[in-house]
Protein backbone atom coordinates (compact mmCIF):
# COMPACT_ATOMS: atom_id res chain seq x y z
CA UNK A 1 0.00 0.00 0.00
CA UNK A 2 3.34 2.16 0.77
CA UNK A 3 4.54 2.45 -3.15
CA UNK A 4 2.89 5.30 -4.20
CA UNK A 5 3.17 7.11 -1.31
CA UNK A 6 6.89 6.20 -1.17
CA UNK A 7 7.40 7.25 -5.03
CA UNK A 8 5.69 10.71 -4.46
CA UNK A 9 8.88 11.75 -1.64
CA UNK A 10 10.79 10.23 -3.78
CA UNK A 11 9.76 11.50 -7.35
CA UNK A 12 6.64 14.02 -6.53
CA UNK A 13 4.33 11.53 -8.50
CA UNK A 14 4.28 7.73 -8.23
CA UNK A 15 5.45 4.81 -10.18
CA UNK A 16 3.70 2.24 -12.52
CA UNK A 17 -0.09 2.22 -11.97
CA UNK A 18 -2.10 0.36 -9.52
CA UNK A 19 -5.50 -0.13 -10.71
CA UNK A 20 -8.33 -1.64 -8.31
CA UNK A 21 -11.51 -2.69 -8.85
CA UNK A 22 -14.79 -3.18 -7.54
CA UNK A 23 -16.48 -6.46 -7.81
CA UNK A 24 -19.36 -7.13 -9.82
CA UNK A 25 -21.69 -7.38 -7.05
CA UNK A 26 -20.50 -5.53 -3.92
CA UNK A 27 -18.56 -2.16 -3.21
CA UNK A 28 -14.76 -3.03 -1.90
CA UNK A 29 -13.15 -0.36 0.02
CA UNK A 30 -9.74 0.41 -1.62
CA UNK A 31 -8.65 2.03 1.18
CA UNK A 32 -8.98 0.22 4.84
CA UNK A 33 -6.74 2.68 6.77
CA UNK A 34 -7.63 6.25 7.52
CA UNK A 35 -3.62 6.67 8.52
CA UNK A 36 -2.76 5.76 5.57
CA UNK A 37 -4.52 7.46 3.69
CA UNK A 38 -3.49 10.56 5.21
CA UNK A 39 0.59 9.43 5.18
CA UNK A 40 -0.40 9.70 1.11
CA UNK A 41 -2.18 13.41 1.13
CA UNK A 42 1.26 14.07 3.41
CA UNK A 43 3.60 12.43 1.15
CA UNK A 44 2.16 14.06 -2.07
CA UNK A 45 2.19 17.70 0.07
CA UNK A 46 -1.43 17.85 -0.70
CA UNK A 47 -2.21 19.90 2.80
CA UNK A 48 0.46 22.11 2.30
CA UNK A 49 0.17 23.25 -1.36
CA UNK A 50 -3.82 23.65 -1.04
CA UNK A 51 -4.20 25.16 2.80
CA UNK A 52 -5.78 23.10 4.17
CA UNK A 53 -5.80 20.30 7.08
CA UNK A 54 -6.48 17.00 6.35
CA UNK A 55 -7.45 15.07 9.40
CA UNK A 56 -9.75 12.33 7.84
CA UNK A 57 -12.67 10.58 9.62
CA UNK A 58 -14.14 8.64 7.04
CA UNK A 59 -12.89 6.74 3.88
CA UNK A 60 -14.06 8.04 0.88
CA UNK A 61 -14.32 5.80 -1.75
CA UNK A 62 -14.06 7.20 -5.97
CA UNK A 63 -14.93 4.79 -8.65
CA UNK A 64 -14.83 5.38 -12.53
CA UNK A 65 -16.95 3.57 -14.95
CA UNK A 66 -14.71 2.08 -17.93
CA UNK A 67 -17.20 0.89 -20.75
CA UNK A 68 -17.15 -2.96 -20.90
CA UNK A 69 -15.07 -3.20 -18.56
CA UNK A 70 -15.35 -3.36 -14.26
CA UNK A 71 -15.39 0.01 -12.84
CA UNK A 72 -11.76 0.99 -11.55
CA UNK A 73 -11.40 2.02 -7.91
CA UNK A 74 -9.47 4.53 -6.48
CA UNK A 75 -6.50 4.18 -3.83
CA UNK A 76 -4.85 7.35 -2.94
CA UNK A 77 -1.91 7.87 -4.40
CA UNK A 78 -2.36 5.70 -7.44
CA UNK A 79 -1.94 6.68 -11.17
CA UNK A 80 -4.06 6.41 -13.73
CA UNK A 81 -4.21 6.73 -17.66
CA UNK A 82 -6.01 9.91 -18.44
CA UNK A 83 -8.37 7.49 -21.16
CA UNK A 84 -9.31 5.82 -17.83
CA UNK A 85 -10.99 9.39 -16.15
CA UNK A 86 -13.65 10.53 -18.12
CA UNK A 87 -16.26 9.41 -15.80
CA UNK A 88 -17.88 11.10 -13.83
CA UNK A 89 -16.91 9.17 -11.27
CA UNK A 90 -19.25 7.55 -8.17
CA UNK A 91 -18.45 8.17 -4.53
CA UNK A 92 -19.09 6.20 -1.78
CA UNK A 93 -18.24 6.71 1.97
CA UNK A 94 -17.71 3.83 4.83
CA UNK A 95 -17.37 4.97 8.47
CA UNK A 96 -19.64 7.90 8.25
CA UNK A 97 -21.27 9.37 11.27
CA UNK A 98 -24.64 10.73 9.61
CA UNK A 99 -26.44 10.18 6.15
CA UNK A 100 -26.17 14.15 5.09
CA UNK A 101 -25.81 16.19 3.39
CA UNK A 102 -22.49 16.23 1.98
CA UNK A 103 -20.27 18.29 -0.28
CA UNK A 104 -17.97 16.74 -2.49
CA UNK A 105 -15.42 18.83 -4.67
CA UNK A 106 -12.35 17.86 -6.83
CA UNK A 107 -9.28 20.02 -7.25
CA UNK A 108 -6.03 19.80 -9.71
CA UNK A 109 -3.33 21.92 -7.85
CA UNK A 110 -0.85 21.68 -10.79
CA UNK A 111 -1.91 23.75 -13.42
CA UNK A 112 -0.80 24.31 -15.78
CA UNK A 113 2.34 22.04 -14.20
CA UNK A 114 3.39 21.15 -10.91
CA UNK A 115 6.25 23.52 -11.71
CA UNK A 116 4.16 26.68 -12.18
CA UNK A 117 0.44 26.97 -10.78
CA UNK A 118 -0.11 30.66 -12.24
CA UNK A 119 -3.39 28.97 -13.22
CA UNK A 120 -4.48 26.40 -10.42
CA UNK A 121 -6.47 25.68 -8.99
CA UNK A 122 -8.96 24.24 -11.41
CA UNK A 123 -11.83 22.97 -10.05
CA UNK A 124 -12.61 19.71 -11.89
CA UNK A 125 -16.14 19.31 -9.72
CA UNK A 126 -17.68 20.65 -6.76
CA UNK A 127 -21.37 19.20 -6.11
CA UNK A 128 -23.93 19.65 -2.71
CA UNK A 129 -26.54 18.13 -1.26
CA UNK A 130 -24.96 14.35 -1.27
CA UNK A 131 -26.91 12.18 0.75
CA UNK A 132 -25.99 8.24 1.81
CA UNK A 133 -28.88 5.41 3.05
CA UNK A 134 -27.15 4.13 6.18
CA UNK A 135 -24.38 5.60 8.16
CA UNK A 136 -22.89 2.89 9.18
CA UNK A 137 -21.84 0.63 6.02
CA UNK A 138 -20.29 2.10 2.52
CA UNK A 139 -23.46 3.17 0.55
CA UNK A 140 -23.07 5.22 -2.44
CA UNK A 141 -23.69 9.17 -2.05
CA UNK A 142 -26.19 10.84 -4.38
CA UNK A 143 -26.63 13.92 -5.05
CA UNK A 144 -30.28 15.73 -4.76
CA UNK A 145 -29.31 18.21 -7.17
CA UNK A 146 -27.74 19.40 -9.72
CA UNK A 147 -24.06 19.80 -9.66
CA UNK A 148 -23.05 23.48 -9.46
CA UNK A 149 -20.86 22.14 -12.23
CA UNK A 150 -20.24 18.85 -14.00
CA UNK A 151 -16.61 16.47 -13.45
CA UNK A 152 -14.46 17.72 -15.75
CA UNK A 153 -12.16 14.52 -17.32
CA UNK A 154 -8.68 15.35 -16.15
CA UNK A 155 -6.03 17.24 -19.19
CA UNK A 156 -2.75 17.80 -18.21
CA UNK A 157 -0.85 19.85 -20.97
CA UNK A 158 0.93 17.75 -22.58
CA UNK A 159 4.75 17.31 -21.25
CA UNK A 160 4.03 18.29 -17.91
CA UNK A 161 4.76 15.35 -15.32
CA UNK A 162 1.75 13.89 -13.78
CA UNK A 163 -0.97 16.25 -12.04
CA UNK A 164 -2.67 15.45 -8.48
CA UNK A 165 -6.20 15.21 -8.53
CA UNK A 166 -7.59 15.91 -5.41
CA UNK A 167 -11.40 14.80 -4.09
CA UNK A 168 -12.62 16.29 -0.60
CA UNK A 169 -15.27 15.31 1.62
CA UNK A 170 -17.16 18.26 3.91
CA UNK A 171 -19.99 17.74 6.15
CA UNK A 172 -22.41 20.41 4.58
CA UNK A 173 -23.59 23.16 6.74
CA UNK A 174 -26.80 25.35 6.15
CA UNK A 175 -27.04 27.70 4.45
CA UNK A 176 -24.83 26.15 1.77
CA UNK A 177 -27.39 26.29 -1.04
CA UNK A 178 -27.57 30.12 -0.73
CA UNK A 179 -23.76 30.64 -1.56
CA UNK A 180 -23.13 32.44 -4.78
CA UNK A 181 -19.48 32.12 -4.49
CA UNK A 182 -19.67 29.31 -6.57
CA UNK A 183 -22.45 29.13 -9.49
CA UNK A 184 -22.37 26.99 -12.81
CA UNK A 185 -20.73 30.20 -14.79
CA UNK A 186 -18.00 30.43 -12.45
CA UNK A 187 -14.95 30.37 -13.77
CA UNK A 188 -13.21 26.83 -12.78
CA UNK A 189 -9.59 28.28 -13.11
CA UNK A 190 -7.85 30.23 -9.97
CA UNK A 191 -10.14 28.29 -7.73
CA UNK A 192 -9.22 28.11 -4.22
CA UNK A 193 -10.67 25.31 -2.09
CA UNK A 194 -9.47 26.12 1.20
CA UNK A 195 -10.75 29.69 0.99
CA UNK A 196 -14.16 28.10 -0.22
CA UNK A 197 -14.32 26.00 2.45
CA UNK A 198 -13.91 28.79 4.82
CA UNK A 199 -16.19 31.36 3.31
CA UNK A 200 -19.17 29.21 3.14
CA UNK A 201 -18.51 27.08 6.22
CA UNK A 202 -17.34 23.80 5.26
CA UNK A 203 -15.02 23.40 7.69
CA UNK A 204 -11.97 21.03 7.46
CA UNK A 205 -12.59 17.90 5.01
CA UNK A 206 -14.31 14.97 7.05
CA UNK A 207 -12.27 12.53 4.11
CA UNK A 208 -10.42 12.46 0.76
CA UNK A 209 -8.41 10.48 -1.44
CA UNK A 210 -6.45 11.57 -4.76
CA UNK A 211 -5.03 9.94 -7.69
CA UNK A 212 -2.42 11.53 -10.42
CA UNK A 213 -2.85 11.54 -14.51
CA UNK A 214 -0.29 12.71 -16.52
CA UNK A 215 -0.93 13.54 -20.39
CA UNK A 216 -2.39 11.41 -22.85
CA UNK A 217 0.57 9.95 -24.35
CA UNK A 218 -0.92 11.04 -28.20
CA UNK A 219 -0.38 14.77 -27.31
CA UNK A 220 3.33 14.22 -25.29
C-alpha cells in the first residue's frame, strides 16, 4: 500500500499504476486505513500546497466507470491513464457518522504544471446536497441536485509530469445552497478550495483520497 506514497517523496508523482476494482456485485473499500490514507495526502504535500488540514474521519471511496469493462477504484496515491478518467466518477463513503448532506469537490493543484500553478487551482467538480442510506456501512452518495458544475475529465498539458487530482469530503452546513461564491458560470480556473471551504462554512474535510494523470501519451 506504501509504493505510491513512497514514489511521491521520492519523485513528486508515483510509479507504474495500480489499478483496483470493484467487484461485480458488492462495493470493496480500496482504502482500509484512515492513517494511511493521510501518510499519502502528506507524502504528495497535498495539505500544504492547497491550505488546508487534512485530518480524515471517514474513507471516501471514488470509482470510474470504464465501458465494458469493471469500474476501476481509487487508492490514494495511485496513477491512472487519463483514457481511464472521463467518468464522472461515483463516490461512496464507509465509516460515516450521519447520512447528510455532503459536499464533495475535486481540485487539480498543478496547473498548468506542478512547476508553475499561475493557473491552479482548477476545479474539476464541486457538487452539494450528497446524501448516503445508512451511516454505518459504505453506501453510495447521491446527489439531490444538480451539480453546481459537471466532473471535468482530467487534461494535463501535454509534457508536464503527472498532475494530483484531489477529491474532498465536507460535512455540509446550512445555508450552503444560498452561496453564490460558486455558481455553474464560475470560472473553474484560480479556484481556491481552502478559501471556499472557509467562506461558506465547510469546515476542514471529514475525508479524501487523490489519484495523479499525466498527459495522454498522443499529445506528449
Amino acid at each position: 500500500m506504501l509504493d505510491g506514497p513512497l514514489s511521491i517523496l521520492a519523485m513528486k508523482f508515483p510509479s507504474p499504476a495500480i489499478l483496483l476494482a470493484f467487484c461485480a456485485f458488492k462495493v470493496i473499500a480500496q482504502d482500509t486505513s484512515l492513517v494511511e490514507v493521510k501518510r499519502a495526502f502528506d507524502a504528495a504535500h497535498i495539505p500544504t500546497d492547497i491550505y488546508l488540514s487534512f485530518e480524515p474521519e471517514v474513507l471516501l471511496e471514488v470509482t470510474f466507470p470504464e465501458p465494458g469493462a469493471k469500474p476501476i477504484a481509487l487508492h490514494a496515491g495511485v496513477q491512472l491513464p487519463r483514457n481511464a478518467t472521463a467518468g464522472p466518477p461515483k463516490f461512496n463513503v464507509i465509516g460515516c457518522h450521519s447520512k447528510g448532506p455532503f459536499v464533495v469537490a475535486v481540485v487539480d493543484p498543478d496547473v498548468p504544471t506542478h512547476q508553475n500553478t499561475s493557473v491552479a487551482q482548477i476545479r474539476h467538480f464541486l457538487g452539494g446536497n450528497f446524501f448516503l442510506k445508512s451511516p454505518k456501512m459504505s453506501s453510495l452518495l447521491t446527489n439531490t441536485t444538480p451539480a453546481l458544475g459537471p466532473f471535468l475529465q482530467p487534461t494535463p498539458r501535454a509534457g508536464s509530469d503527472p498532475h494530483r487530482y484531489v477529491f474532498l469530503l465536507y460535512d455540509q452546513p446550512k445555508g450552503f445552497n444560498d452561496q453564490t461564491l460558486v455558481t455553474p458560470t464560475t470560472d473553474i480556473r484560480h479556484f481556491n478550495i481552502s478559501q471556499f471551504a472557509e467562506a461558506v462554512g465547510l469546515g476542514q474535510p471529514i475525508g479524501g483520497t487523490f489519484m495523479f494523470v499525466g498527459p495522454d501519451p498522443t499529445t506528449v
